[in-house]
N, C-alpha and C. Protein backbone atom coordinates (compact mmCIF):
# COMPACT_ATOMS: atom_id res chain seq x y z
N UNK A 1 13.81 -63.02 183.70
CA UNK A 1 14.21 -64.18 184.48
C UNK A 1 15.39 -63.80 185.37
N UNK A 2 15.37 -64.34 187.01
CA UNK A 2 16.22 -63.87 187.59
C UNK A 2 17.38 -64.94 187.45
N UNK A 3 19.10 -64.52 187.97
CA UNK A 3 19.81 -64.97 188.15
C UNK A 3 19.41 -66.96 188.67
N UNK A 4 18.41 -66.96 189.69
CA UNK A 4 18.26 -68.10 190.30
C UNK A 4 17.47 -69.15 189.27
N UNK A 5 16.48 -68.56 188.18
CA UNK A 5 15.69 -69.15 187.43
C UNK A 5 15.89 -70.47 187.21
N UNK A 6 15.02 -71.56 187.19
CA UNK A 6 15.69 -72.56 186.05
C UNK A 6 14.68 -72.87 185.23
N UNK A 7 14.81 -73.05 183.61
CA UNK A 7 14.55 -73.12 182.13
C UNK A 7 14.16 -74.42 182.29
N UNK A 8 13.11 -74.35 181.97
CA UNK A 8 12.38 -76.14 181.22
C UNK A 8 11.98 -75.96 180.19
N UNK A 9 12.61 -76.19 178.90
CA UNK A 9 12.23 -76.33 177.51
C UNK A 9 11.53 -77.54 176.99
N UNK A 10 10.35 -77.43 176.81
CA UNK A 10 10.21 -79.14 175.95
C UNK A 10 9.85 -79.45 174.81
N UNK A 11 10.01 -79.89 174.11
CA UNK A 11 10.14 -80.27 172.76
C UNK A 11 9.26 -81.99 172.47
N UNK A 12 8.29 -81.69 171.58
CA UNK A 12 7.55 -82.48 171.25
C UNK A 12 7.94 -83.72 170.23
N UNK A 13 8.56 -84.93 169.96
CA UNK A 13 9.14 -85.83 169.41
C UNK A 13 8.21 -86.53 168.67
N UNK A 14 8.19 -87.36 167.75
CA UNK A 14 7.19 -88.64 167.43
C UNK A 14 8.20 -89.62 167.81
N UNK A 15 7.73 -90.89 167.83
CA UNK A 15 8.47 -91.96 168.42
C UNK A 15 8.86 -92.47 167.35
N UNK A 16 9.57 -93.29 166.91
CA UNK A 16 9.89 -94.03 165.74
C UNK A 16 8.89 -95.07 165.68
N UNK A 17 9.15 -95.78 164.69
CA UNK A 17 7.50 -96.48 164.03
C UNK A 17 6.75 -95.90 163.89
N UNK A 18 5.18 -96.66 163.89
CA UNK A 18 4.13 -95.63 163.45
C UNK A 18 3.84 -94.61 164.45
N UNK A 19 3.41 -93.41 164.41
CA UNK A 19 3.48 -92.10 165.33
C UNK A 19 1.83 -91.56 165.28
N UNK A 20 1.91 -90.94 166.47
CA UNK A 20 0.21 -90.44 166.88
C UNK A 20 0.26 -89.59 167.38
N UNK A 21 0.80 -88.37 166.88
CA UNK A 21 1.61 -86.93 167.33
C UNK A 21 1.07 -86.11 168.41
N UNK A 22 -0.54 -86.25 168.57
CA UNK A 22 -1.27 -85.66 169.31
C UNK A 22 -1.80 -86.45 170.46
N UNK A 23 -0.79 -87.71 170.84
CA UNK A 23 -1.58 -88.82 171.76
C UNK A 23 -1.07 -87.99 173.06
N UNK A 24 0.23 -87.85 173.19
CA UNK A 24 0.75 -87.37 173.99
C UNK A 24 1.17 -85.86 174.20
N UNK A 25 1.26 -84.59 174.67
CA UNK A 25 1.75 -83.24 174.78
C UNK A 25 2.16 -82.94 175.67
N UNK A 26 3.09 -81.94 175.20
CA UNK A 26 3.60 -80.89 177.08
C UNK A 26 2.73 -79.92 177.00
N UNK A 27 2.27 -79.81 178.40
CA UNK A 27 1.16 -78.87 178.56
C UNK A 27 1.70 -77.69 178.26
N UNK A 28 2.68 -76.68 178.72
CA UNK A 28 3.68 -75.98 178.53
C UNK A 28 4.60 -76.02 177.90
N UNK A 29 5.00 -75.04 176.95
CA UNK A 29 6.68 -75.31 175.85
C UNK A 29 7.96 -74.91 176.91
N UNK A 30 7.95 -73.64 177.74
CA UNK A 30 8.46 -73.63 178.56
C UNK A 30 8.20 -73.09 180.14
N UNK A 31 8.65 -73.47 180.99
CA UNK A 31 8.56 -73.62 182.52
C UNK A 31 9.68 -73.10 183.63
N UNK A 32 9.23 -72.03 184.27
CA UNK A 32 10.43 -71.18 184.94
C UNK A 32 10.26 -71.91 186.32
N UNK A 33 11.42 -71.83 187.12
CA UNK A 33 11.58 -72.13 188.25
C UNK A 33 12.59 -71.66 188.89
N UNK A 34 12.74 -71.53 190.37
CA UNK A 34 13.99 -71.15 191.11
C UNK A 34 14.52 -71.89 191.24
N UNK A 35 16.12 -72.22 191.47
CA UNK A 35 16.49 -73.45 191.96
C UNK A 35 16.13 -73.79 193.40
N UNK A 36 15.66 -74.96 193.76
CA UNK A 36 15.87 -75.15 195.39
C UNK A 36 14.17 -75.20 195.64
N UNK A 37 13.33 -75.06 194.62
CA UNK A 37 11.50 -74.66 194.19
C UNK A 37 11.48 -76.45 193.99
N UNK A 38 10.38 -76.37 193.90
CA UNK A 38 9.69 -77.99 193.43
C UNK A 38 9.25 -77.15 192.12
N UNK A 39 9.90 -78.56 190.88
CA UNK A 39 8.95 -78.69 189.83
C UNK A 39 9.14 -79.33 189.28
N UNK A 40 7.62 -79.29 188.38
CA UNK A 40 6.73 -80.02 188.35
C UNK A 40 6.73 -80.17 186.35
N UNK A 41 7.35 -80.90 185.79
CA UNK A 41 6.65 -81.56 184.41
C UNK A 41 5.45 -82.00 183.94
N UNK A 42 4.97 -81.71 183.16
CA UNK A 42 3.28 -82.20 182.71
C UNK A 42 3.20 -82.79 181.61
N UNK A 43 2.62 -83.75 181.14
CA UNK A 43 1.72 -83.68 179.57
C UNK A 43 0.82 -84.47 179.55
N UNK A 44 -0.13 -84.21 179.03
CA UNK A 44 -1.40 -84.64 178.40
C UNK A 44 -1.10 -86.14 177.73
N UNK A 45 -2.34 -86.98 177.67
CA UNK A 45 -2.50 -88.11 177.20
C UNK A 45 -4.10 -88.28 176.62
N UNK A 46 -3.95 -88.49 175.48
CA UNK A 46 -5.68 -88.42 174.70
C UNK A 46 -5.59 -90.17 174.22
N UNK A 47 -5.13 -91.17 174.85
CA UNK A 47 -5.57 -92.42 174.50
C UNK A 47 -5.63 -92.91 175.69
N UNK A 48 -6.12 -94.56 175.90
CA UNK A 48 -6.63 -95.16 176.80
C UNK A 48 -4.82 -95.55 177.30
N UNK A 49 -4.49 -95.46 178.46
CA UNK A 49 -3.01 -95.94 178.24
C UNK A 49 -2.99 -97.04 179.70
N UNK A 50 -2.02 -97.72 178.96
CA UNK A 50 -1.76 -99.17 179.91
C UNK A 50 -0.62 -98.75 181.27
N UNK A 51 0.06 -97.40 180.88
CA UNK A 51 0.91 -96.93 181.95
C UNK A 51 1.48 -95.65 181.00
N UNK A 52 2.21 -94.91 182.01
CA UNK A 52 3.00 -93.16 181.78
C UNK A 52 4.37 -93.93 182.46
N UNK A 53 4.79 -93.59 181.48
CA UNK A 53 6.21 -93.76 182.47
C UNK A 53 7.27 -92.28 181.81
N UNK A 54 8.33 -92.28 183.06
CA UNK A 54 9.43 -91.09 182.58
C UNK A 54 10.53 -91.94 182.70
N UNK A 55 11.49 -90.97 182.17
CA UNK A 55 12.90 -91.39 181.72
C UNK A 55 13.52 -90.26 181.70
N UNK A 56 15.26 -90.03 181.92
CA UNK A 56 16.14 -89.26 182.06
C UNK A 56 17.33 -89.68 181.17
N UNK A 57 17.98 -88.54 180.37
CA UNK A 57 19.14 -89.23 179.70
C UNK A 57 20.12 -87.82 180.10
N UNK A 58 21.14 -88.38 180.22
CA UNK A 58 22.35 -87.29 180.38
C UNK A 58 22.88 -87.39 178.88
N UNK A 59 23.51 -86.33 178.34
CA UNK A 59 24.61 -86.47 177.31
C UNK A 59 25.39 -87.60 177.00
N UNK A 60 25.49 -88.13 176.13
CA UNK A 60 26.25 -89.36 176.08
C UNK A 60 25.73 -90.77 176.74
N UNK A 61 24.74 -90.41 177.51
CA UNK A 61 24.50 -91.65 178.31
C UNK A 61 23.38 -92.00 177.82
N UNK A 62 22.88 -93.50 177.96
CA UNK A 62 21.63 -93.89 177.75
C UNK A 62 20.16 -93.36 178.35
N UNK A 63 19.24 -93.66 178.51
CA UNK A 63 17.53 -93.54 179.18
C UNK A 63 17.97 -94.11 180.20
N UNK A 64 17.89 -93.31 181.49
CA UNK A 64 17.56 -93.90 182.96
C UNK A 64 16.18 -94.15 183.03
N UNK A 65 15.93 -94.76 183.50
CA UNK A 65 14.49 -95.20 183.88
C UNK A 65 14.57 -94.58 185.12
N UNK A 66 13.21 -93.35 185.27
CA UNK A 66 12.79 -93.23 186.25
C UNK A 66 11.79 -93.90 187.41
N UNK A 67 10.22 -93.57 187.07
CA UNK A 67 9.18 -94.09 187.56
C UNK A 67 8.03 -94.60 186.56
N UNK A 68 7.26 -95.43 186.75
CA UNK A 68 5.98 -95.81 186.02
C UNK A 68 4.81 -95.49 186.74
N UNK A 69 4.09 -95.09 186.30
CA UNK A 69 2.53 -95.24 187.00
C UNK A 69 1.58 -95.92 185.82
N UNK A 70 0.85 -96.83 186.43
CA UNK A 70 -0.14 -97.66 185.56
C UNK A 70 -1.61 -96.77 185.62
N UNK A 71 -2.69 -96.67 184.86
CA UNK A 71 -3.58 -95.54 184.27
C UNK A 71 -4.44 -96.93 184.48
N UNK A 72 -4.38 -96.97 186.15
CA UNK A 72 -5.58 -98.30 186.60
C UNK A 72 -6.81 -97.27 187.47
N UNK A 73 -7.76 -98.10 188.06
CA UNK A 73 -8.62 -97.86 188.36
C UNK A 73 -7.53 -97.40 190.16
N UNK A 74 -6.79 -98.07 190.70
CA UNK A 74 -5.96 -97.77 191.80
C UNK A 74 -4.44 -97.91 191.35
N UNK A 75 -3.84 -96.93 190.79
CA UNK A 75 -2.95 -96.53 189.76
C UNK A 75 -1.42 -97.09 191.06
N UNK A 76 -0.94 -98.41 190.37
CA UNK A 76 0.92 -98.59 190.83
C UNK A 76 1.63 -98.01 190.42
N UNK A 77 2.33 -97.54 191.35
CA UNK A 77 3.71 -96.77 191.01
C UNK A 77 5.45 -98.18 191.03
N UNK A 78 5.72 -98.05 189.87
CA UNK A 78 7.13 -98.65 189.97
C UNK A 78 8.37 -97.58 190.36
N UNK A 79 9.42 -97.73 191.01
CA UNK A 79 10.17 -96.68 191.08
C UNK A 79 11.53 -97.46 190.26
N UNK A 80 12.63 -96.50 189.92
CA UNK A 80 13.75 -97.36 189.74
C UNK A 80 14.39 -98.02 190.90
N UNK A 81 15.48 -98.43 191.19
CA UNK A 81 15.99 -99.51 191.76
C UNK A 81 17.58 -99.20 191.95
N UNK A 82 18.03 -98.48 192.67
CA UNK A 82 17.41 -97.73 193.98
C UNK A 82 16.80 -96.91 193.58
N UNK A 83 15.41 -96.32 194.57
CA UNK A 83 14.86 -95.27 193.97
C UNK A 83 15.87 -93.94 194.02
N UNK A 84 15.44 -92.85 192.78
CA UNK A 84 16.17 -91.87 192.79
C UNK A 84 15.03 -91.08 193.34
N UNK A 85 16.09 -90.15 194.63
CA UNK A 85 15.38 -89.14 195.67
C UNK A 85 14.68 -88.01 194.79
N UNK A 86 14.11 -87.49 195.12
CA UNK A 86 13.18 -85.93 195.01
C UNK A 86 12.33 -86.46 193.63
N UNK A 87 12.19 -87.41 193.58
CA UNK A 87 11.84 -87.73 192.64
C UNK A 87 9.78 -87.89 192.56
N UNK A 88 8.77 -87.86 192.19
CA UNK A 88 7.63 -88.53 192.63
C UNK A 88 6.72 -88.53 191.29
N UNK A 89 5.44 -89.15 190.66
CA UNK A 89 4.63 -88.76 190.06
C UNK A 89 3.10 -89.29 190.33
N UNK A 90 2.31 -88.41 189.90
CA UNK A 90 1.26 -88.58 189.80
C UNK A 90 0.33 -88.23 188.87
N UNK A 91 -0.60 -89.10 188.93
CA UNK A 91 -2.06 -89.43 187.94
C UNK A 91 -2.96 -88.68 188.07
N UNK A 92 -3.70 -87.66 187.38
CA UNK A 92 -4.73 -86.96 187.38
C UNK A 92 -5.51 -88.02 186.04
N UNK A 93 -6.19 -88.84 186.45
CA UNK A 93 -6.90 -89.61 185.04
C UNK A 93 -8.43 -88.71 184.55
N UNK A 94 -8.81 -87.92 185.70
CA UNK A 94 -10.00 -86.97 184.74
C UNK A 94 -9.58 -86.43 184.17
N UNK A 95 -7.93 -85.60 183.96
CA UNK A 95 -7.51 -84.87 183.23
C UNK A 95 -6.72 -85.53 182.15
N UNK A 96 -6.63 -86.35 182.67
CA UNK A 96 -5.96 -87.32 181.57
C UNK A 96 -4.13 -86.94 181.75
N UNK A 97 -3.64 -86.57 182.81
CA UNK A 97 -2.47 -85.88 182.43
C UNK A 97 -1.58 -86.48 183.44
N UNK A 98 -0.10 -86.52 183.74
CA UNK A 98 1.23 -87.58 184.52
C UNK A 98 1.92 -86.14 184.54
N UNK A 99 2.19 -85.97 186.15
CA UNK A 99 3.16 -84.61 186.05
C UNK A 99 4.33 -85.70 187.27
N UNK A 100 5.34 -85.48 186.82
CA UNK A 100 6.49 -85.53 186.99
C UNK A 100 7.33 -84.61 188.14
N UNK A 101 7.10 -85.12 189.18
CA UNK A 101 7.64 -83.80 190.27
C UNK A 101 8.99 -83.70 190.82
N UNK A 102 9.95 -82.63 190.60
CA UNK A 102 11.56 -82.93 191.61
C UNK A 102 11.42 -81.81 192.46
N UNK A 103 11.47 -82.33 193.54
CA UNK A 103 11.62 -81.43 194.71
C UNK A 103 12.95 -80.68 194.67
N UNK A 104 13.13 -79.42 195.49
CA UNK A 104 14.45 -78.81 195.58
C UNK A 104 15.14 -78.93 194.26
N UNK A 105 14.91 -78.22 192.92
CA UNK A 105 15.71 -78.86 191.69
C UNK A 105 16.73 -78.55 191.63
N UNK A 106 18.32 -79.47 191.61
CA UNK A 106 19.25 -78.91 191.25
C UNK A 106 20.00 -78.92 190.34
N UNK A 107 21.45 -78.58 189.91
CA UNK A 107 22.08 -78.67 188.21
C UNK A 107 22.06 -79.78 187.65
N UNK A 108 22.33 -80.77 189.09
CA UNK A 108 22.28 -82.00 188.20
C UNK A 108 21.53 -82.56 187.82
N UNK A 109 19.89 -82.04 187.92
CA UNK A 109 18.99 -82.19 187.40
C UNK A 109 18.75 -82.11 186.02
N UNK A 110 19.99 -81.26 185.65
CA UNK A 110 19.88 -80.90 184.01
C UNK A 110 19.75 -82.02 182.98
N UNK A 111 18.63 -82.10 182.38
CA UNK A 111 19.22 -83.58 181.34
C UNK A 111 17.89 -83.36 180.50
N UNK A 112 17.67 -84.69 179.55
CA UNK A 112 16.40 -84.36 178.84
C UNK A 112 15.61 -85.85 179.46
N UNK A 113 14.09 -85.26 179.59
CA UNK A 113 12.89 -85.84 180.72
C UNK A 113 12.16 -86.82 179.38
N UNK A 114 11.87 -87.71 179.56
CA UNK A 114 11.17 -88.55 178.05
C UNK A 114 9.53 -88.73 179.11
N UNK A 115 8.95 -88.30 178.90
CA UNK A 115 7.62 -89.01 179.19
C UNK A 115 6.72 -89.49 178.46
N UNK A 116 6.12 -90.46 178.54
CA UNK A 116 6.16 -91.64 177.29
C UNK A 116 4.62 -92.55 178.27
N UNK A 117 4.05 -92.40 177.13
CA UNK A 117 2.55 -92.99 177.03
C UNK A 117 3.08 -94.35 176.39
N UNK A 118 2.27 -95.81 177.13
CA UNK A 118 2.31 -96.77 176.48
C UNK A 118 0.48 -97.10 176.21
N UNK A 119 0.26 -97.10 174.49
CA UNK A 119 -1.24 -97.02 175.16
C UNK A 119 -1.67 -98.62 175.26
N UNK A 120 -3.18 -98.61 175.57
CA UNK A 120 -3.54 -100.32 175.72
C UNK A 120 -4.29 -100.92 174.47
N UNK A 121 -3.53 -101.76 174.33
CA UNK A 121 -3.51 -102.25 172.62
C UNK A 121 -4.33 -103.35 173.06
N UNK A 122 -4.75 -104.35 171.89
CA UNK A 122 -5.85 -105.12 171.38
C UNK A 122 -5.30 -106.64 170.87
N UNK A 123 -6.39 -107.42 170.65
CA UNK A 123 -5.55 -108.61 170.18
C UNK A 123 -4.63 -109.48 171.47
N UNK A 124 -4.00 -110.71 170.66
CA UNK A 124 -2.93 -111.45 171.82
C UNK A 124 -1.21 -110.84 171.37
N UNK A 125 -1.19 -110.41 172.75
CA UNK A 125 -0.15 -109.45 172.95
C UNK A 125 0.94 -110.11 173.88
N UNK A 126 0.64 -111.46 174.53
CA UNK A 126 0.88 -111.28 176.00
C UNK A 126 2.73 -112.09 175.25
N UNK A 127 2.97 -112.50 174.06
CA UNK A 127 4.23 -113.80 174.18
C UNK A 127 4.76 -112.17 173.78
N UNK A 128 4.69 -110.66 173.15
CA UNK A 128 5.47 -109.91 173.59
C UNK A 128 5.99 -109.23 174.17
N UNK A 129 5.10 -109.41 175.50
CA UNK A 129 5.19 -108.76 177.16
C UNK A 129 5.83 -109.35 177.83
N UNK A 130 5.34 -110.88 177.93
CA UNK A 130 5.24 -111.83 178.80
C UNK A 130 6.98 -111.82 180.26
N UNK A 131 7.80 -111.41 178.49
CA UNK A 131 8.96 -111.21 179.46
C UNK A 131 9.79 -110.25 179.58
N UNK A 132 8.93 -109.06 179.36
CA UNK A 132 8.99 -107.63 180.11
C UNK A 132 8.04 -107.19 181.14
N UNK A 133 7.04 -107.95 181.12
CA UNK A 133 5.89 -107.63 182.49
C UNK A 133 6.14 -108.61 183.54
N UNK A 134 5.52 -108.58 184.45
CA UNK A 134 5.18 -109.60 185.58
C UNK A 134 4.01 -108.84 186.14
N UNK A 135 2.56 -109.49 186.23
CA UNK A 135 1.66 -108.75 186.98
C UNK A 135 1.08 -109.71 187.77
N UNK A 136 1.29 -109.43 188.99
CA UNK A 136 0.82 -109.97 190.33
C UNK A 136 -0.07 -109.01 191.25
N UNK A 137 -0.89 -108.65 190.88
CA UNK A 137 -1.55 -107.48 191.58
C UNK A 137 -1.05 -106.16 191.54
N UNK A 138 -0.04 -106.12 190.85
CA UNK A 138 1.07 -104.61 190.90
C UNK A 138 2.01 -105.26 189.99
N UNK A 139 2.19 -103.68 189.30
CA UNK A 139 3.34 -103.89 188.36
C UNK A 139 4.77 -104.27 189.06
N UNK A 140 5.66 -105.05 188.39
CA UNK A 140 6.73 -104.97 189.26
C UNK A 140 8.13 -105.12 188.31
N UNK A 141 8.81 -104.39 188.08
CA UNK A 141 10.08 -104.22 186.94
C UNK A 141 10.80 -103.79 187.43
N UNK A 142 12.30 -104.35 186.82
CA UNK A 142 13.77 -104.08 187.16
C UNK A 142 14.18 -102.61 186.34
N UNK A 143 15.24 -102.35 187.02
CA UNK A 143 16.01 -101.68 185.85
C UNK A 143 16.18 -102.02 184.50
N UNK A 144 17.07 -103.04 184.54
CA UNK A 144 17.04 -103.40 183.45
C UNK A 144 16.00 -104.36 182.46
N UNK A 145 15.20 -104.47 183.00
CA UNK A 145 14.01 -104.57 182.08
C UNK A 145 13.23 -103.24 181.44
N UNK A 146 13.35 -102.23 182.34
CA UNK A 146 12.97 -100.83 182.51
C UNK A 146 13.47 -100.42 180.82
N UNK A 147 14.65 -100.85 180.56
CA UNK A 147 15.32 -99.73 179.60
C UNK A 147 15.24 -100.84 178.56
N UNK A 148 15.11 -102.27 178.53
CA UNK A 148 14.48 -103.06 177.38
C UNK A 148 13.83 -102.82 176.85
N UNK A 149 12.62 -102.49 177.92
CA UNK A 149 11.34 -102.07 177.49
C UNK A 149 11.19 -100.83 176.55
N UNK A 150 11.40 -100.30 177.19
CA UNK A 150 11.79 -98.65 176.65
C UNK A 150 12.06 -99.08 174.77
N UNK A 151 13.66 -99.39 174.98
CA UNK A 151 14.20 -99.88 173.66
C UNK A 151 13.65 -100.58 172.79
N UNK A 152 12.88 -101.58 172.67
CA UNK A 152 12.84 -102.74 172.04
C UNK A 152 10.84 -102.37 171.76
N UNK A 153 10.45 -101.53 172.53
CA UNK A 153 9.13 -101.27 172.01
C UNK A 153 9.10 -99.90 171.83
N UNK A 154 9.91 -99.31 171.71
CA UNK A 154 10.13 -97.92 171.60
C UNK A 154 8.44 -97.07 170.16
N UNK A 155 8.25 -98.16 169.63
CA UNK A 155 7.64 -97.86 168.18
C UNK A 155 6.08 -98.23 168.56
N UNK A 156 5.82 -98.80 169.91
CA UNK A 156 4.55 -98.53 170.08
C UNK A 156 4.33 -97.58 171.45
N UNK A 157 5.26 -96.60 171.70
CA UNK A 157 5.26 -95.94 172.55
C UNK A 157 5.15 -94.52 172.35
N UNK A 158 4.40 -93.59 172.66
CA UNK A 158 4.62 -92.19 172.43
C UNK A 158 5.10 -91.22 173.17
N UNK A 159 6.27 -90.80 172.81
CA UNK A 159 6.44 -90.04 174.20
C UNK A 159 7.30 -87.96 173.82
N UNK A 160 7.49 -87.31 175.20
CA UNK A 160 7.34 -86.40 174.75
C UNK A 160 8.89 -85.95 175.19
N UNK A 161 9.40 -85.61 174.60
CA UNK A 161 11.19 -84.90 175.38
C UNK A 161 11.23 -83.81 175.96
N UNK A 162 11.51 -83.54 177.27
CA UNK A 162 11.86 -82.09 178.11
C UNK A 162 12.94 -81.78 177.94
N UNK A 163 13.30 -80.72 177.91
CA UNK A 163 14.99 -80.59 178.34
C UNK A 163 15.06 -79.34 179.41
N UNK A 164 15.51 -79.99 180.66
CA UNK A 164 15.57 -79.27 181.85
C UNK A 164 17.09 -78.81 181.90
N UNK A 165 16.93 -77.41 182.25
CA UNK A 165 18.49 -76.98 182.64
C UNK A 165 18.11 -75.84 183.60
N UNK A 166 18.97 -76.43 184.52
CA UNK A 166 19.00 -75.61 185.98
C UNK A 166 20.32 -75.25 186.08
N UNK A 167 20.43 -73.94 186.66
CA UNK A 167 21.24 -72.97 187.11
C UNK A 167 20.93 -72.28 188.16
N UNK A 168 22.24 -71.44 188.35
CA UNK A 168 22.40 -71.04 190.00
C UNK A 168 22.72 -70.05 189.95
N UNK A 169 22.64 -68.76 190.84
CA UNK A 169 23.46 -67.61 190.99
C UNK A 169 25.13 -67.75 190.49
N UNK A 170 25.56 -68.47 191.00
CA UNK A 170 27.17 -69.16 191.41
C UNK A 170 27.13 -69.78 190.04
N UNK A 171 27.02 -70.64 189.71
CA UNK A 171 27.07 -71.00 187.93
C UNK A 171 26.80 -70.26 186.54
N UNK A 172 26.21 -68.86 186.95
CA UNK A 172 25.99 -68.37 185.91
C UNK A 172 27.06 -68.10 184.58
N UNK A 173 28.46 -68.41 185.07
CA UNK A 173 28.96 -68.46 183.71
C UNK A 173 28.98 -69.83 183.53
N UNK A 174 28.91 -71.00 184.11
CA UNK A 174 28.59 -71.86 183.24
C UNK A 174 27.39 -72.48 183.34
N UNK A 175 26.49 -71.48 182.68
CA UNK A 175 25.16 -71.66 182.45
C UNK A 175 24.85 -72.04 180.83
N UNK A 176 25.73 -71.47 179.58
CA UNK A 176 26.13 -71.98 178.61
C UNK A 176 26.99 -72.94 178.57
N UNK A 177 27.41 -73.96 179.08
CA UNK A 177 27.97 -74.89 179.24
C UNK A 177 27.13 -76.34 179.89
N UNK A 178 26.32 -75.88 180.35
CA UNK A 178 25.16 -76.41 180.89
C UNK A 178 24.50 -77.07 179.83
N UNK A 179 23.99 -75.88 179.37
CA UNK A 179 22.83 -75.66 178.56
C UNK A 179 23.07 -75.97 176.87
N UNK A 180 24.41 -76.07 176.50
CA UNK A 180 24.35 -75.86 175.54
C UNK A 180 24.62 -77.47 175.16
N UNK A 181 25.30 -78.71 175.39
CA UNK A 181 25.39 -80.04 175.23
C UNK A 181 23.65 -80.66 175.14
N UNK A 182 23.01 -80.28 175.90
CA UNK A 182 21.57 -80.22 175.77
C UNK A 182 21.11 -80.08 175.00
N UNK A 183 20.65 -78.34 174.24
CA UNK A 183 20.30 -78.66 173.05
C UNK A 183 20.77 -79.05 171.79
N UNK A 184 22.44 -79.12 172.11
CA UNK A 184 22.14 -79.77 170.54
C UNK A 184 21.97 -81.41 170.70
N UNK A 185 22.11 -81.78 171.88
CA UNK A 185 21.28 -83.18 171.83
C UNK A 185 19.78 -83.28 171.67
N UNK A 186 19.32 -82.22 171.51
CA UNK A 186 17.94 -82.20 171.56
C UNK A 186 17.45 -82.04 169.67
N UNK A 187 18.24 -81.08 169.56
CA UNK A 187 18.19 -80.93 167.69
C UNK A 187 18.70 -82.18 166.72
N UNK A 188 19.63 -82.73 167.54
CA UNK A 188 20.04 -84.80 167.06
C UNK A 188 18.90 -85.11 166.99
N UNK A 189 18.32 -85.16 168.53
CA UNK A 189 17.09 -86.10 168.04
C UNK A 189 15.77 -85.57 167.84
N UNK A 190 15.77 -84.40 166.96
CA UNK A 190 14.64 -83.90 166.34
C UNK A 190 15.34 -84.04 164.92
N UNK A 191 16.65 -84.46 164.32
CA UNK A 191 16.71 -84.93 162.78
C UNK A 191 16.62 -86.17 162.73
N UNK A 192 17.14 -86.56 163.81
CA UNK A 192 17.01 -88.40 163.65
C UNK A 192 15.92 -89.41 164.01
N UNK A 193 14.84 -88.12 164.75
CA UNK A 193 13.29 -88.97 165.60
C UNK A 193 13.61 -90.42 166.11
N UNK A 194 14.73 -90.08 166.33
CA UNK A 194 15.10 -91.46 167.38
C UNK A 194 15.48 -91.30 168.75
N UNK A 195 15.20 -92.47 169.58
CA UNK A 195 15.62 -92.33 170.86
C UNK A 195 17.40 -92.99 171.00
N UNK A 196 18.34 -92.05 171.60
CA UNK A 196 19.33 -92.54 171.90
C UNK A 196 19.64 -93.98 172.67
């Protein structure tokens, strides 16, 4: 790996509540890139799902809500609010798979990526949606409904943890400094199988 490389590690989670370990995967464990390259996150989905959505957490900080895409026949995209730049995703539904794209990646890109299958459940569901959804022809959600959601159904959700760390020629000594608040946030929540 050269000086410019950047490391995408991902690490496979169960969600808290009941878990379906194999609903969701990273296609790849890890993923090289240059800085200043587009890339690209992946994983697999083996259930019928009602939407893919991603999420970003820095150290210490909560789940940003990134983007949603709904796993429709003409698939909506929600973005956050303001949208965050270089940001995009898309639906391959023959493959069944949501790749996650950042253009130009840079340090501050570093954080851990949640991509998270919600699948489509059965039965009357709607008085526990009702006021986390709004569907008018297109999905349409706030931020902060974004990270309700997230939270508060976290246990019928499956999702998968990345941990991206980008570096630079010019940062290479603090490339362990980077990198290292990361994983051990990443080994937290592989003892605690919880989402921060």
């Amino acid at each position: 790996m050269n000086d410019f490389e950047t490391k995408l590690s991902m690490y496979v989670f169960p969600s808290t509540g009941d878990t379906f370990a194999d609903d969701i995967t990273a296609i790849r464990a890890e993923v090289y890139s240059s800085q200043g390259r587009s890339v690209t996150l992946s994983c697999n989905y083996s259930i019928k799902a009602q939407s893919l959505q991603w999420y970003r957490q820095y150290p210490g900080s909560a789940p940003q809500f990134l983007l949603l895409i709904t796993d429709t026949t003409t698939p909506d995209v929600v973005e956050a609010k303001p949208p965050i730049p270089r940001l995009s995703v898309q639906l391959n539904q023959k493959r069944n798979r949501v790749d996650l794209e950042i253009s130009s990646a840079e340090v501050t890109d570093s954080a851990l990526y949640y991509c998270a299958v919600r699948p489509t459940v059965t039965g009357n569901t709607q008085s526990l949606y009702k006021n986390l959804w709004r569907m008018t022809g297109s999905y349409r959600k706030t931020r902060e409904l974004a990270a309700l959601h997230f939270t508060l159904c976290s246990s019928f959700i499956q999702h998968v943890v990345i941990l991206l760390s980008v570096t630079a020629h010019s940062d290479r000594k603090h490339q362990s400094s980077i990198q290292k608040p990361l994983v051990q946030k990443s080994r937290m929540q592989r003892q605690t199988n919880t989402l921060q």
